[in-house]
Every structure is written in structure tokens, then in C-alpha cells.
ModelCIF file with pLDDT and N, C-alpha, C, O atoms, coordinates in Angstrom:
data_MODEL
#
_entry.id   MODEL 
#
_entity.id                         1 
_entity.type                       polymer 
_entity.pdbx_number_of_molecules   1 
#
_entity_poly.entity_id                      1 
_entity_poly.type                           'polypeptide(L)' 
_entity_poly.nstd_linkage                   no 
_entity_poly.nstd_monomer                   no 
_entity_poly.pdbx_seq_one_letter_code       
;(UNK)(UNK)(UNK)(UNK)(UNK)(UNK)(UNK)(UNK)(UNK)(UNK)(UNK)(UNK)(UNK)(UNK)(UNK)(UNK)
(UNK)(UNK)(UNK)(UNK)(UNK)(UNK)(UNK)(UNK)(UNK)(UNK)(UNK)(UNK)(UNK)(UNK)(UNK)(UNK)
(UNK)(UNK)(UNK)(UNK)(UNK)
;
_entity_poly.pdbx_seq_one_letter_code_can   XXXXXXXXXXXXXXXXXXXXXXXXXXXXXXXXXXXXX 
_entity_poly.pdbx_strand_id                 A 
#
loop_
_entity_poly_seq.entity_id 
_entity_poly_seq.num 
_entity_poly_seq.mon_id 
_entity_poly_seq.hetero 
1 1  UNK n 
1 2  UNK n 
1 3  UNK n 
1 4  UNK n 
1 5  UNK n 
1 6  UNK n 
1 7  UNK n 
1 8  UNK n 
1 9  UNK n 
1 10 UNK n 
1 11 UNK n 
1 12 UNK n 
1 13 UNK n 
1 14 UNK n 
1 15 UNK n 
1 16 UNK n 
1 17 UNK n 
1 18 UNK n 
1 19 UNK n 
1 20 UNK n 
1 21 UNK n 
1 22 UNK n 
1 23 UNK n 
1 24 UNK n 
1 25 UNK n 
1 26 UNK n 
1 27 UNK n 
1 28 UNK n 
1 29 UNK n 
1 30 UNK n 
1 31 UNK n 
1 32 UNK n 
1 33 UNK n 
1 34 UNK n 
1 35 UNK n 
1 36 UNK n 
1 37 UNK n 
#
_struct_asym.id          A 
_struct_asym.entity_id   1 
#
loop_
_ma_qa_metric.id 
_ma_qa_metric.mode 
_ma_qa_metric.name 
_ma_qa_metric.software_group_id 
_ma_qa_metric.type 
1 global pLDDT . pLDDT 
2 local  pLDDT . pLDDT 
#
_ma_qa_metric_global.metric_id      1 
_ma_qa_metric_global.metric_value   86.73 
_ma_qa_metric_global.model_id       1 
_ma_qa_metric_global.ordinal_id     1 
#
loop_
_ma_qa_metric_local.label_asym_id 
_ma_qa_metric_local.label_comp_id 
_ma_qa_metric_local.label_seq_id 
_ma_qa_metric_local.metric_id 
_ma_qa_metric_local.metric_value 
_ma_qa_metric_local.model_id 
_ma_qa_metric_local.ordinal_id 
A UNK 1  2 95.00 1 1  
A UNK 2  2 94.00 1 2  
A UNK 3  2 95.00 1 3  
A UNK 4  2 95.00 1 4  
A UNK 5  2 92.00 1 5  
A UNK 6  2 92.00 1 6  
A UNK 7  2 92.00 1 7  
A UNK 8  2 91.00 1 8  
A UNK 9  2 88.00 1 9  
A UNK 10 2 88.00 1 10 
A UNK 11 2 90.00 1 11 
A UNK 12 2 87.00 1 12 
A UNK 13 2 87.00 1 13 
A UNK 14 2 90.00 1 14 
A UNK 15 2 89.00 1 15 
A UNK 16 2 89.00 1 16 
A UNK 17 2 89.00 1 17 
A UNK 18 2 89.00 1 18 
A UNK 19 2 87.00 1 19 
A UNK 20 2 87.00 1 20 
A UNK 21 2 85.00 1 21 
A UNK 22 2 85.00 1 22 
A UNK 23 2 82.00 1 23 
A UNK 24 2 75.00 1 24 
A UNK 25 2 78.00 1 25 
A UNK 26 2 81.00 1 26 
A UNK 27 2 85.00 1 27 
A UNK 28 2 84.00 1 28 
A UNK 29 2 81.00 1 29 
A UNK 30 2 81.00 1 30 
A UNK 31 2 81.00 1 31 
A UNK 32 2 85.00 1 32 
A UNK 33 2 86.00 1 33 
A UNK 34 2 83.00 1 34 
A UNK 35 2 85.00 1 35 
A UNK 36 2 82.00 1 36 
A UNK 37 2 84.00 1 37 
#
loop_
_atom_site.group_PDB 
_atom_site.id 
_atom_site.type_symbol 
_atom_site.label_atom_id 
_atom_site.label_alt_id 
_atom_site.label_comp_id 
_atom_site.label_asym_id 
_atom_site.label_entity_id 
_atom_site.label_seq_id 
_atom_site.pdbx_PDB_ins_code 
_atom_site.Cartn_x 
_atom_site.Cartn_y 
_atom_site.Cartn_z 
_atom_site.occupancy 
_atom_site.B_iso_or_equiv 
_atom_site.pdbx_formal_charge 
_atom_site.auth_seq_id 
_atom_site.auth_comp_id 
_atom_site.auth_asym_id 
_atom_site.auth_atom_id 
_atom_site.pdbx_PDB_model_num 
ATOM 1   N N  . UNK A 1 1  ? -70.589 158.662 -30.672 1.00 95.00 ? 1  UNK A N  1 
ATOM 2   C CA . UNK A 1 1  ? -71.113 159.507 -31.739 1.00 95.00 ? 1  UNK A CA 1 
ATOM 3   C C  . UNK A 1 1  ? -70.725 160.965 -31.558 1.00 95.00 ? 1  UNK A C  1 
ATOM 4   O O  . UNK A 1 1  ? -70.205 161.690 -32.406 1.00 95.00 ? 1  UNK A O  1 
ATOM 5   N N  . UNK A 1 2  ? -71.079 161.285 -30.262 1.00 94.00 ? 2  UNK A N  1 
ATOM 6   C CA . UNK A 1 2  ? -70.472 163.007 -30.005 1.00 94.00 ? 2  UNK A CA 1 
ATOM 7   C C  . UNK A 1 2  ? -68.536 163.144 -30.545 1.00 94.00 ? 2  UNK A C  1 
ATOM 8   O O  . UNK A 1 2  ? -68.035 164.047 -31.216 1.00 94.00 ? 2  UNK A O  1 
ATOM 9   N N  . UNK A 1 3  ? -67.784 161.815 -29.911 1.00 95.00 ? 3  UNK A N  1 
ATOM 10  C CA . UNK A 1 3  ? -66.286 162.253 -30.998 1.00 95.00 ? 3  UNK A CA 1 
ATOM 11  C C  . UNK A 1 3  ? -66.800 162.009 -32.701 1.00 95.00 ? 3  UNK A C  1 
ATOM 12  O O  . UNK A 1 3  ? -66.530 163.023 -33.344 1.00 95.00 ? 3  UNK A O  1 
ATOM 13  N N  . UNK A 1 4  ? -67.136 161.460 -33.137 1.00 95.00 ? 4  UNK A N  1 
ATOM 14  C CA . UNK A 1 4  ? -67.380 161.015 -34.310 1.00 95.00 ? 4  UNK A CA 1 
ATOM 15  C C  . UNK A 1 4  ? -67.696 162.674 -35.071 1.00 95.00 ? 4  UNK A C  1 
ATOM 16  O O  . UNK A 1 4  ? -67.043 163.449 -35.770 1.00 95.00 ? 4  UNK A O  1 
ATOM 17  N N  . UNK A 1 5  ? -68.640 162.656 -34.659 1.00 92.00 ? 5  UNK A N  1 
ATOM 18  C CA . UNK A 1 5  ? -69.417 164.069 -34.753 1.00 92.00 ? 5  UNK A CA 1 
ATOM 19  C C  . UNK A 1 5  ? -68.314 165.306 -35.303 1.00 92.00 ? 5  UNK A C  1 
ATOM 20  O O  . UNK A 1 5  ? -68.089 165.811 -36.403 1.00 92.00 ? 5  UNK A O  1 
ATOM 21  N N  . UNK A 1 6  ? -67.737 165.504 -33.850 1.00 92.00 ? 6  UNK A N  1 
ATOM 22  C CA . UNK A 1 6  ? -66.804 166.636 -33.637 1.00 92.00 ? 6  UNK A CA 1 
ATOM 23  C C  . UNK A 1 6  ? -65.785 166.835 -34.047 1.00 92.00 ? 6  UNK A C  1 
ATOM 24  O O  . UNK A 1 6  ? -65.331 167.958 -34.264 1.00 92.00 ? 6  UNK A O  1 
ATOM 25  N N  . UNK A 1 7  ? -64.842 165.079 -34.361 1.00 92.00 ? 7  UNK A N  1 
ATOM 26  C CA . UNK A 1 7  ? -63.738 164.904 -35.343 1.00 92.00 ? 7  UNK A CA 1 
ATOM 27  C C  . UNK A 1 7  ? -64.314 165.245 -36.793 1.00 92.00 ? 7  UNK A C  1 
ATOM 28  O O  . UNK A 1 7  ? -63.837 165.992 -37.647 1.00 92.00 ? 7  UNK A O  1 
ATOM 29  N N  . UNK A 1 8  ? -65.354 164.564 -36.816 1.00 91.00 ? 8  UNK A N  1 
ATOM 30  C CA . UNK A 1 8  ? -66.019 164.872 -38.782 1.00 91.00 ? 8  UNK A CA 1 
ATOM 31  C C  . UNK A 1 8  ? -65.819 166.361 -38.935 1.00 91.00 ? 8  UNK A C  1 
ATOM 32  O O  . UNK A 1 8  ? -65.119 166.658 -39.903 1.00 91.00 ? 8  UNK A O  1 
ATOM 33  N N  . UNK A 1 9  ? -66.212 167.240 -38.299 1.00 88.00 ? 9  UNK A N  1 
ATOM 34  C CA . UNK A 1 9  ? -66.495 168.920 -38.294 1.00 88.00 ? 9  UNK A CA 1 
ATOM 35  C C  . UNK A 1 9  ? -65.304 169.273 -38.477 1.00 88.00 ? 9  UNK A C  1 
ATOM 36  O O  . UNK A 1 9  ? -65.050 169.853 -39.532 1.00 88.00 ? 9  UNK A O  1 
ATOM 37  N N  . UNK A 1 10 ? -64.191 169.018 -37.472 1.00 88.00 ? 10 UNK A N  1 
ATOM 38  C CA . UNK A 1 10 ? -63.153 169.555 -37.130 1.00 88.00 ? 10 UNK A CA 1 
ATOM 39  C C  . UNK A 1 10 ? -62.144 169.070 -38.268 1.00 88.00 ? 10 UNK A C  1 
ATOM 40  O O  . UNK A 1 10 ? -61.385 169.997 -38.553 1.00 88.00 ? 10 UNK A O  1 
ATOM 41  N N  . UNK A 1 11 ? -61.972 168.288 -38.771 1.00 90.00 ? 11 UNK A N  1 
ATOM 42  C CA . UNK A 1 11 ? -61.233 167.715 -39.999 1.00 90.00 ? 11 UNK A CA 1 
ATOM 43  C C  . UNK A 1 11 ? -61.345 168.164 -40.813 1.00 90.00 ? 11 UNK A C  1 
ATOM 44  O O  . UNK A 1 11 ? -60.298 168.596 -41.296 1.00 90.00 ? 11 UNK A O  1 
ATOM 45  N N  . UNK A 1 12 ? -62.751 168.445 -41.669 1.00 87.00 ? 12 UNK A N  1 
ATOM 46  C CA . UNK A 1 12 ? -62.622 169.155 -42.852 1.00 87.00 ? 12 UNK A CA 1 
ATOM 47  C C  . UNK A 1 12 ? -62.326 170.283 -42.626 1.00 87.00 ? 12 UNK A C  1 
ATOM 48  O O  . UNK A 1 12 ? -61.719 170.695 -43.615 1.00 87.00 ? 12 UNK A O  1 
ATOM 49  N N  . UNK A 1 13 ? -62.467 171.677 -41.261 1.00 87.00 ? 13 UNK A N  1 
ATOM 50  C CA . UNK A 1 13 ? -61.858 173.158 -41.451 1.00 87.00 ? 13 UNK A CA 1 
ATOM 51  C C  . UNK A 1 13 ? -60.402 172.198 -41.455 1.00 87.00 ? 13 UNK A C  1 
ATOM 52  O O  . UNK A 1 13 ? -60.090 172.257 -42.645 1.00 87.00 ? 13 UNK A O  1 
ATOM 53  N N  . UNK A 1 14 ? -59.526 171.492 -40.886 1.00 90.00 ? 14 UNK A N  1 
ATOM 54  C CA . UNK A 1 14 ? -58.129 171.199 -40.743 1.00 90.00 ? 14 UNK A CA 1 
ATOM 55  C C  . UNK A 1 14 ? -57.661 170.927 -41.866 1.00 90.00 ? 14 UNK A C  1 
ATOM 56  O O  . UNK A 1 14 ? -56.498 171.215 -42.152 1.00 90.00 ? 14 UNK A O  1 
ATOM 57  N N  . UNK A 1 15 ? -58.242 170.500 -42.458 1.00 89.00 ? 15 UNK A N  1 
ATOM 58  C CA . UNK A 1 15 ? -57.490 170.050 -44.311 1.00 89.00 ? 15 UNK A CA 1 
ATOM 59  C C  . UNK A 1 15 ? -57.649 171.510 -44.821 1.00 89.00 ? 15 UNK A C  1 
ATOM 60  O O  . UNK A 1 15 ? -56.987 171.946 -45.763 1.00 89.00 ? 15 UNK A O  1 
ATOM 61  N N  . UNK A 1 16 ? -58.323 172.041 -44.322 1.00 89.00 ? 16 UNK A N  1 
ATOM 62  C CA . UNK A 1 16 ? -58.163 173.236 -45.275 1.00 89.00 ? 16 UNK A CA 1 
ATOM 63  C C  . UNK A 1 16 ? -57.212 174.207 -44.953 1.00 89.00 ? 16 UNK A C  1 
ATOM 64  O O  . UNK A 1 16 ? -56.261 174.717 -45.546 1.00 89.00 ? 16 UNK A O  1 
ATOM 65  N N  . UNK A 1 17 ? -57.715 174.320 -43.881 1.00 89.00 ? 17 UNK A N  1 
ATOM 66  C CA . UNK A 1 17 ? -56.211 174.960 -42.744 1.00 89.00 ? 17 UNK A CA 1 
ATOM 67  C C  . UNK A 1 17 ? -54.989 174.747 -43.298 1.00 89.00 ? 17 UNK A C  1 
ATOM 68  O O  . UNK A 1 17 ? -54.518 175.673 -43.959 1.00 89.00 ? 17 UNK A O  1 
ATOM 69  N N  . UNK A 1 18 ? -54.342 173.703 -43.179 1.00 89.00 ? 18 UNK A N  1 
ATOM 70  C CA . UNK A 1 18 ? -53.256 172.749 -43.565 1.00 89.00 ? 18 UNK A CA 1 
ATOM 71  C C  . UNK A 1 18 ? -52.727 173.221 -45.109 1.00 89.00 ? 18 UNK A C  1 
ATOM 72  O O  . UNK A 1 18 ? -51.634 172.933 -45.595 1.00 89.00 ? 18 UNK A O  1 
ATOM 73  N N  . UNK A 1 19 ? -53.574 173.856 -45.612 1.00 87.00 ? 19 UNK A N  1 
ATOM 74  C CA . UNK A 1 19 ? -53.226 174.387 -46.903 1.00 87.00 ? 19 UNK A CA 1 
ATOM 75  C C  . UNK A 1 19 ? -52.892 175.987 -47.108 1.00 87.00 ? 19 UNK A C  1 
ATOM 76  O O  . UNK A 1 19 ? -52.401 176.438 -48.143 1.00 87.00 ? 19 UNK A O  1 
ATOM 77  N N  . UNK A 1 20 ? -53.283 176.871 -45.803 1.00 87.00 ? 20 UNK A N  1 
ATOM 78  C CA . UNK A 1 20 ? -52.954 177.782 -45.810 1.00 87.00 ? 20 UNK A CA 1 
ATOM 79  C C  . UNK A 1 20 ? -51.893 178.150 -45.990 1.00 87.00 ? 20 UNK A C  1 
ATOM 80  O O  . UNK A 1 20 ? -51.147 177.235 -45.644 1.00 87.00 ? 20 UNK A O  1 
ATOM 81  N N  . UNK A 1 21 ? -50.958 179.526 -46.572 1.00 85.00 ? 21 UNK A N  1 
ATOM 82  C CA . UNK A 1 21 ? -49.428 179.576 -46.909 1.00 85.00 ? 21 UNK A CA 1 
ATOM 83  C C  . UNK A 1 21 ? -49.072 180.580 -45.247 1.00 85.00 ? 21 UNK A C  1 
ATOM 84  O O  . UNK A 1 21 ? -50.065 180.837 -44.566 1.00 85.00 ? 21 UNK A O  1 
ATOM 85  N N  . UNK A 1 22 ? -48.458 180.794 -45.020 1.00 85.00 ? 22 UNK A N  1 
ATOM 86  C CA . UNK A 1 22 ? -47.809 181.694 -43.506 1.00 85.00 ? 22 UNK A CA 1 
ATOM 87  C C  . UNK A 1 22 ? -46.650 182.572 -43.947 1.00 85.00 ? 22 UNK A C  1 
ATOM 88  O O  . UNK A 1 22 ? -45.496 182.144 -43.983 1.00 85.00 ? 22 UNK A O  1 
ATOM 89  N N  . UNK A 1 23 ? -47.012 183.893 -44.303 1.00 82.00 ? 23 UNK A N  1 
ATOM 90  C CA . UNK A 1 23 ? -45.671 184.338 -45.173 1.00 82.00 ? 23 UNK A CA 1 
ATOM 91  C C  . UNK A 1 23 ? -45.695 185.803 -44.198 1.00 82.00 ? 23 UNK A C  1 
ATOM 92  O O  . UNK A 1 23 ? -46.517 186.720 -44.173 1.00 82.00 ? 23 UNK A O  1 
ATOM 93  N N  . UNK A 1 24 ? -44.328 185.565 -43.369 1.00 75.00 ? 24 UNK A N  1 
ATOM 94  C CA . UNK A 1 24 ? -44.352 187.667 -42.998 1.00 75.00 ? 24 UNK A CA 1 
ATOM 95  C C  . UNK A 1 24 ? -44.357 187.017 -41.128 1.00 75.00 ? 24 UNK A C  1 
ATOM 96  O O  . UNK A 1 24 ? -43.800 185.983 -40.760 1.00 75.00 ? 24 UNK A O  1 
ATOM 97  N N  . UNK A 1 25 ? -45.038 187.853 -40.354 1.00 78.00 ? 25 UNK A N  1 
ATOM 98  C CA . UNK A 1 25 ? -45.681 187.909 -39.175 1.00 78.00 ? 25 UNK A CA 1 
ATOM 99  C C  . UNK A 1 25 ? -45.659 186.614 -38.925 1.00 78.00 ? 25 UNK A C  1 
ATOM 100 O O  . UNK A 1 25 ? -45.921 185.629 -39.614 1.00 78.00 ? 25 UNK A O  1 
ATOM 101 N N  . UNK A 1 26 ? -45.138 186.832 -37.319 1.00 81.00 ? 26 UNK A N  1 
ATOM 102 C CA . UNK A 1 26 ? -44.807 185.046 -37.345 1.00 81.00 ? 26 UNK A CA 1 
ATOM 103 C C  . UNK A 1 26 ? -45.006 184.652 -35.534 1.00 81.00 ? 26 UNK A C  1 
ATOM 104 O O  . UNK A 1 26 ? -44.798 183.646 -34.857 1.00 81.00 ? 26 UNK A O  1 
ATOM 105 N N  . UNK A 1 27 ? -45.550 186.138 -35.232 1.00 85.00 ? 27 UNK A N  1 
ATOM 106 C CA . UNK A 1 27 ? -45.933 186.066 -33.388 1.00 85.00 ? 27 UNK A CA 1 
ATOM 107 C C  . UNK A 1 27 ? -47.395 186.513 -32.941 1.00 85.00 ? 27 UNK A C  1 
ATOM 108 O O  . UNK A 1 27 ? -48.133 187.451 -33.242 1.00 85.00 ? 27 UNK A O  1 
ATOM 109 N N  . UNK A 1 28 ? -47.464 185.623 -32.248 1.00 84.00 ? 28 UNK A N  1 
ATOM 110 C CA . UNK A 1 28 ? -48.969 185.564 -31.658 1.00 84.00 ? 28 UNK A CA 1 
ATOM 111 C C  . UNK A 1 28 ? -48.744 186.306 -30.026 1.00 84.00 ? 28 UNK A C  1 
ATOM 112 O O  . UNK A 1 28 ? -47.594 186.423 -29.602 1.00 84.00 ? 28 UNK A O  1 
ATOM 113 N N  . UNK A 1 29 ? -49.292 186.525 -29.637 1.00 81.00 ? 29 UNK A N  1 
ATOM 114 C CA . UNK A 1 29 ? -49.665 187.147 -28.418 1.00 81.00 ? 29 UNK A CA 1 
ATOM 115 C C  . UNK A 1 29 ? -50.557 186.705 -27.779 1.00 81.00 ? 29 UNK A C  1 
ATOM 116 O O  . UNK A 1 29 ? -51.464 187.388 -27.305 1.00 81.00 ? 29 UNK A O  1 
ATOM 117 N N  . UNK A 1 30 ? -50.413 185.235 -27.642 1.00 81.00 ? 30 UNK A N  1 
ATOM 118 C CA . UNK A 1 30 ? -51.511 184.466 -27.033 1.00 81.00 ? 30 UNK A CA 1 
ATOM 119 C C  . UNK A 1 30 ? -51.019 183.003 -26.279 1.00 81.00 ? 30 UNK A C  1 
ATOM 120 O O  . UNK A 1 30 ? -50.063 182.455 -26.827 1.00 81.00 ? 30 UNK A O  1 
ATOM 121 N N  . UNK A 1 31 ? -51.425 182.524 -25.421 1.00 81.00 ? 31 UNK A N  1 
ATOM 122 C CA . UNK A 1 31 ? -50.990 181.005 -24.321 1.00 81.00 ? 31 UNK A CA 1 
ATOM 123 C C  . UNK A 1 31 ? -50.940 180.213 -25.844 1.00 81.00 ? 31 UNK A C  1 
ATOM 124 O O  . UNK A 1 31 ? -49.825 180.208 -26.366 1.00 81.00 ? 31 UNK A O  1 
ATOM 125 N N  . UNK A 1 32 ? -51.620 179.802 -26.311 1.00 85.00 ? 32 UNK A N  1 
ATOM 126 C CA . UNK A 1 32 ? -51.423 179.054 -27.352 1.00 85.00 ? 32 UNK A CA 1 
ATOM 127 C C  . UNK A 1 32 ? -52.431 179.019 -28.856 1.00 85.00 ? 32 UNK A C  1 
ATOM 128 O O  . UNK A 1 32 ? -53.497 179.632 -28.798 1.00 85.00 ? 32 UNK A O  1 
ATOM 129 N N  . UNK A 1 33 ? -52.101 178.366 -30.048 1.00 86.00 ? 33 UNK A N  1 
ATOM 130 C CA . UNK A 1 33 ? -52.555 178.473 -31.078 1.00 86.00 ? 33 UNK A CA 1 
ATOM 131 C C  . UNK A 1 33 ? -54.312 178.581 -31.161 1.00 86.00 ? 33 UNK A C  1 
ATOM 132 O O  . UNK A 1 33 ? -54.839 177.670 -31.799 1.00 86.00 ? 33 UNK A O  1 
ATOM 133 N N  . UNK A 1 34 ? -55.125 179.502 -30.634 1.00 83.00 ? 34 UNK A N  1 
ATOM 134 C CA . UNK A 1 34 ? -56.380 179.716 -31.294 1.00 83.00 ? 34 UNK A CA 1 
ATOM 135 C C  . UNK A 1 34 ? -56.781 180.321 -32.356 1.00 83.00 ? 34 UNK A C  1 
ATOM 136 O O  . UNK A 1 34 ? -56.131 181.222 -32.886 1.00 83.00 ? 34 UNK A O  1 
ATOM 137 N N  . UNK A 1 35 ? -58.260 179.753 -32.922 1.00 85.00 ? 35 UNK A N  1 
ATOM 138 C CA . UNK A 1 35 ? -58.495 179.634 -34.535 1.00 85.00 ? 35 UNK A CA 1 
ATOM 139 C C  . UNK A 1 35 ? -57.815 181.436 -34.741 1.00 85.00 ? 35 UNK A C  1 
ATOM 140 O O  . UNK A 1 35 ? -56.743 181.697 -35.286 1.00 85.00 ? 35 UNK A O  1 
ATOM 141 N N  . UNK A 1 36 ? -58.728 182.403 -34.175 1.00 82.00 ? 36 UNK A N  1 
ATOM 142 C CA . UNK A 1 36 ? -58.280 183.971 -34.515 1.00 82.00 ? 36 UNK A CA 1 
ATOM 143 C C  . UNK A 1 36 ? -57.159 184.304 -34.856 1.00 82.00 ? 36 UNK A C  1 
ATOM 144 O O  . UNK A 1 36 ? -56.902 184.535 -36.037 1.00 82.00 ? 36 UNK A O  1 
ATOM 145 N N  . UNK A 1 37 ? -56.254 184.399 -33.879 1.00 84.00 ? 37 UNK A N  1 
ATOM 146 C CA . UNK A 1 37 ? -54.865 184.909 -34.123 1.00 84.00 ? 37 UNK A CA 1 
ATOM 147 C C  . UNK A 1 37 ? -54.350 183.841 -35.045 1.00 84.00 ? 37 UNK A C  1 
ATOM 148 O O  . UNK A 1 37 ? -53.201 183.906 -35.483 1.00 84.00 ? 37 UNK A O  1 
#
């Protein structure tokens, strides 16, 4: 139930995500992809 849970949550911000456009600026300054940057 705790994955169940955490996938349910995490899926719907990701579909939405997934729709975002990325236009311009294209470097992060970070080990890897977190939500902020």
C-alpha cells in the first residue's frame, strides 16, 4: 500500500510534468534532475 500510495501521488504531478514545453536554458547546476531546478 505505501508503493501504491506514493506511485498514485507521484503520477498525477508526472503527467502533468510531461506536458511541460522546455524552451531557452537548458543547464542545471545540480548531481541530477530535482523537482526545483
Amino acid at each position: 500500500g505505501c508503493w501504491v500510495l506514493t506511485w498514485s501521488m507521484s503520477s498525477s504531478e508526472f503527467i502533468l510534468i510531461i506536458q511541460f514545453q522546455f524552451c531557452g536554458p537548458s543547464v542545471i547546476y545540480y548531481f541530477f534532475c530535482d523537482f526545483g531546478p
